[in-house]
C-alpha atoms as a PDB file:
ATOM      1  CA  UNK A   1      28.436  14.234   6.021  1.00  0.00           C
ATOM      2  CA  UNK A   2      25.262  16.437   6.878  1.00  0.00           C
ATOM      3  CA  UNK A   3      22.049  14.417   5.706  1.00  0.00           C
ATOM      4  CA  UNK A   4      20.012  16.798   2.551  1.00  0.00           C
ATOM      5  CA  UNK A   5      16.269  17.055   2.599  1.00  0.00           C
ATOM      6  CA  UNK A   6      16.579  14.962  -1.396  1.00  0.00           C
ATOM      7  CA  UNK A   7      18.672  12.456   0.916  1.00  0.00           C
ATOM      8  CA  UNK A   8      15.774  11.775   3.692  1.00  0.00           C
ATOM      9  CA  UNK A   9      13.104  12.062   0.154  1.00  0.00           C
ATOM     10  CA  UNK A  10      14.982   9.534  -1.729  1.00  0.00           C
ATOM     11  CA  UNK A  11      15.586   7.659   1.109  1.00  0.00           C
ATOM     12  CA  UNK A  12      11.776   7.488   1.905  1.00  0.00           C
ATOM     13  CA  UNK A  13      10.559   7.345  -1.847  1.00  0.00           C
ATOM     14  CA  UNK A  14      13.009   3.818  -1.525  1.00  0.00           C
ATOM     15  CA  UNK A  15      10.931   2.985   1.320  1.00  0.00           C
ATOM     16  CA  UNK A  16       7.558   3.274   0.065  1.00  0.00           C
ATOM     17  CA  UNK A  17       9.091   1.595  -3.714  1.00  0.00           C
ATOM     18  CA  UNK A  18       9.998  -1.221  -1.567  1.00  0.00           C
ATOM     19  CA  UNK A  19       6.778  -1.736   0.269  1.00  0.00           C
ATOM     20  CA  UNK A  20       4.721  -1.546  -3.157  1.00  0.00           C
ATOM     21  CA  UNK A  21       6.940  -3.911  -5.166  1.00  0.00           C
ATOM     22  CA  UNK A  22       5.700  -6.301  -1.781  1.00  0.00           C
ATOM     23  CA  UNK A  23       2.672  -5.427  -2.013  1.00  0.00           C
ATOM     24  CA  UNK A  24       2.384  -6.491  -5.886  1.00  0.00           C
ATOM     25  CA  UNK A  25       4.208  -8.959  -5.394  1.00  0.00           C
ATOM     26  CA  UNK A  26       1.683 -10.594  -2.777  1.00  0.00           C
ATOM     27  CA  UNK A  27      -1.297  -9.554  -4.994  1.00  0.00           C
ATOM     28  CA  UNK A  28       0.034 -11.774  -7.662  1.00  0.00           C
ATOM     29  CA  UNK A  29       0.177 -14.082  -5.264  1.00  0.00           C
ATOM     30  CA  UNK A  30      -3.416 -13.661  -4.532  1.00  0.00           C
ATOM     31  CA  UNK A  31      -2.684 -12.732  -1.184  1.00  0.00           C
ATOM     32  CA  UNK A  32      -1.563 -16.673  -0.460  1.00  0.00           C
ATOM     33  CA  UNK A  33      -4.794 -17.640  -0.313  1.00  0.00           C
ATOM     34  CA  UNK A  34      -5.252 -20.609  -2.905  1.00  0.00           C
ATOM     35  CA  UNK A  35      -9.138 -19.738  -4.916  1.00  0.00           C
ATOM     36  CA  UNK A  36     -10.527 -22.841  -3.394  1.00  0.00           C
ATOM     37  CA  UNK A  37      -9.555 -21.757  -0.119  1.00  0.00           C
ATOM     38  CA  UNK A  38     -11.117 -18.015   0.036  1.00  0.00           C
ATOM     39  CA  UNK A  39     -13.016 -17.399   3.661  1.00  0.00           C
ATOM     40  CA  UNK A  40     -14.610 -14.532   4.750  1.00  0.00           C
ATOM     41  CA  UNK A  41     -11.980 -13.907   6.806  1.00  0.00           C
ATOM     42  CA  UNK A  42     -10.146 -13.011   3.822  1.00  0.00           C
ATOM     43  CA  UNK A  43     -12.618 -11.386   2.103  1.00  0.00           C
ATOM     44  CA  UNK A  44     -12.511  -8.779   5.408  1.00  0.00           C
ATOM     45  CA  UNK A  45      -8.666  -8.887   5.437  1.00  0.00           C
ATOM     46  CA  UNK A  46      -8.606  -7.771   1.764  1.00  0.00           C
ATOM     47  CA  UNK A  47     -11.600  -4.970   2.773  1.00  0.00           C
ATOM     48  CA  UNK A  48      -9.666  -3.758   5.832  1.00  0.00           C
ATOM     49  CA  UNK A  49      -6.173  -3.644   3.114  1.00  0.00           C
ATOM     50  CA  UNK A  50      -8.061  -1.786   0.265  1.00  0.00           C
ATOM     51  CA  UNK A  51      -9.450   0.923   3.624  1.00  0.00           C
ATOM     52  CA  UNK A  52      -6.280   1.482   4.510  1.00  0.00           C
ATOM     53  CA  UNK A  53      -4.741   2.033   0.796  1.00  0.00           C
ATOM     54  CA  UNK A  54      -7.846   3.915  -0.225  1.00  0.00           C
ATOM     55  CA  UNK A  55      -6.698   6.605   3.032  1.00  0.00           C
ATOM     56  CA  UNK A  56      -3.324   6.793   1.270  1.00  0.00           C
ATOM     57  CA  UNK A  57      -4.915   7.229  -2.477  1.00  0.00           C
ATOM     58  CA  UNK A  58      -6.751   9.732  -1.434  1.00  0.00           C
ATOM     59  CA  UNK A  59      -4.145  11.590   0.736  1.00  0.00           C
ATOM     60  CA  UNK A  60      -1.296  11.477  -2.309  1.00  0.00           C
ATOM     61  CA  UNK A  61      -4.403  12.346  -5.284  1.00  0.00           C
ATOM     62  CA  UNK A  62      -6.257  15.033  -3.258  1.00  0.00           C
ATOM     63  CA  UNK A  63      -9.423  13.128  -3.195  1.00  0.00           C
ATOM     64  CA  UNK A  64     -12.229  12.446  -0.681  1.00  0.00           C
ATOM     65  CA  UNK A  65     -11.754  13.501   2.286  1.00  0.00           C
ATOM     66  CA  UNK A  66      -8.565  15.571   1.040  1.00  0.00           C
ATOM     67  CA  UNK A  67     -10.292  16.839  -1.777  1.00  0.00           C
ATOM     68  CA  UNK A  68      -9.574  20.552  -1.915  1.00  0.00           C
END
């Protein structure tokens, strides 16, 4: 059977569900870092996380650098 373009979307849209619900998921988690265990390190892990989601935010809402 010949693959549809709403195939490949749904198929991707899946993709991207998945990797959020993993994403929240850790988040809940705090990241697994335990509060009386929070370094730097993690501070700039979290910072280099929310860059890289901010790039995406903006790219899917049409805002900063996208902004129209």
């Amino acid at each position: 059977m010949r693959r549809t373009a709403l195939d490949a979307y749904i198929s991707r849209k899946t993709e991207i569900d998945t990797m959020l619900a993993r994403l929240t998921a850790l988040s809940d988690d705090h990241f697994s870092v335990a509060p009386d265990e929070v370094t730097w390190a993690d501070v700039g892990t979290l910072a280099h996380y929310a860059e890289l989601l901010k790039r995406i935010t903006y790219s899917a809402f049409k805002e900063g650098e996208h902004a129209e």
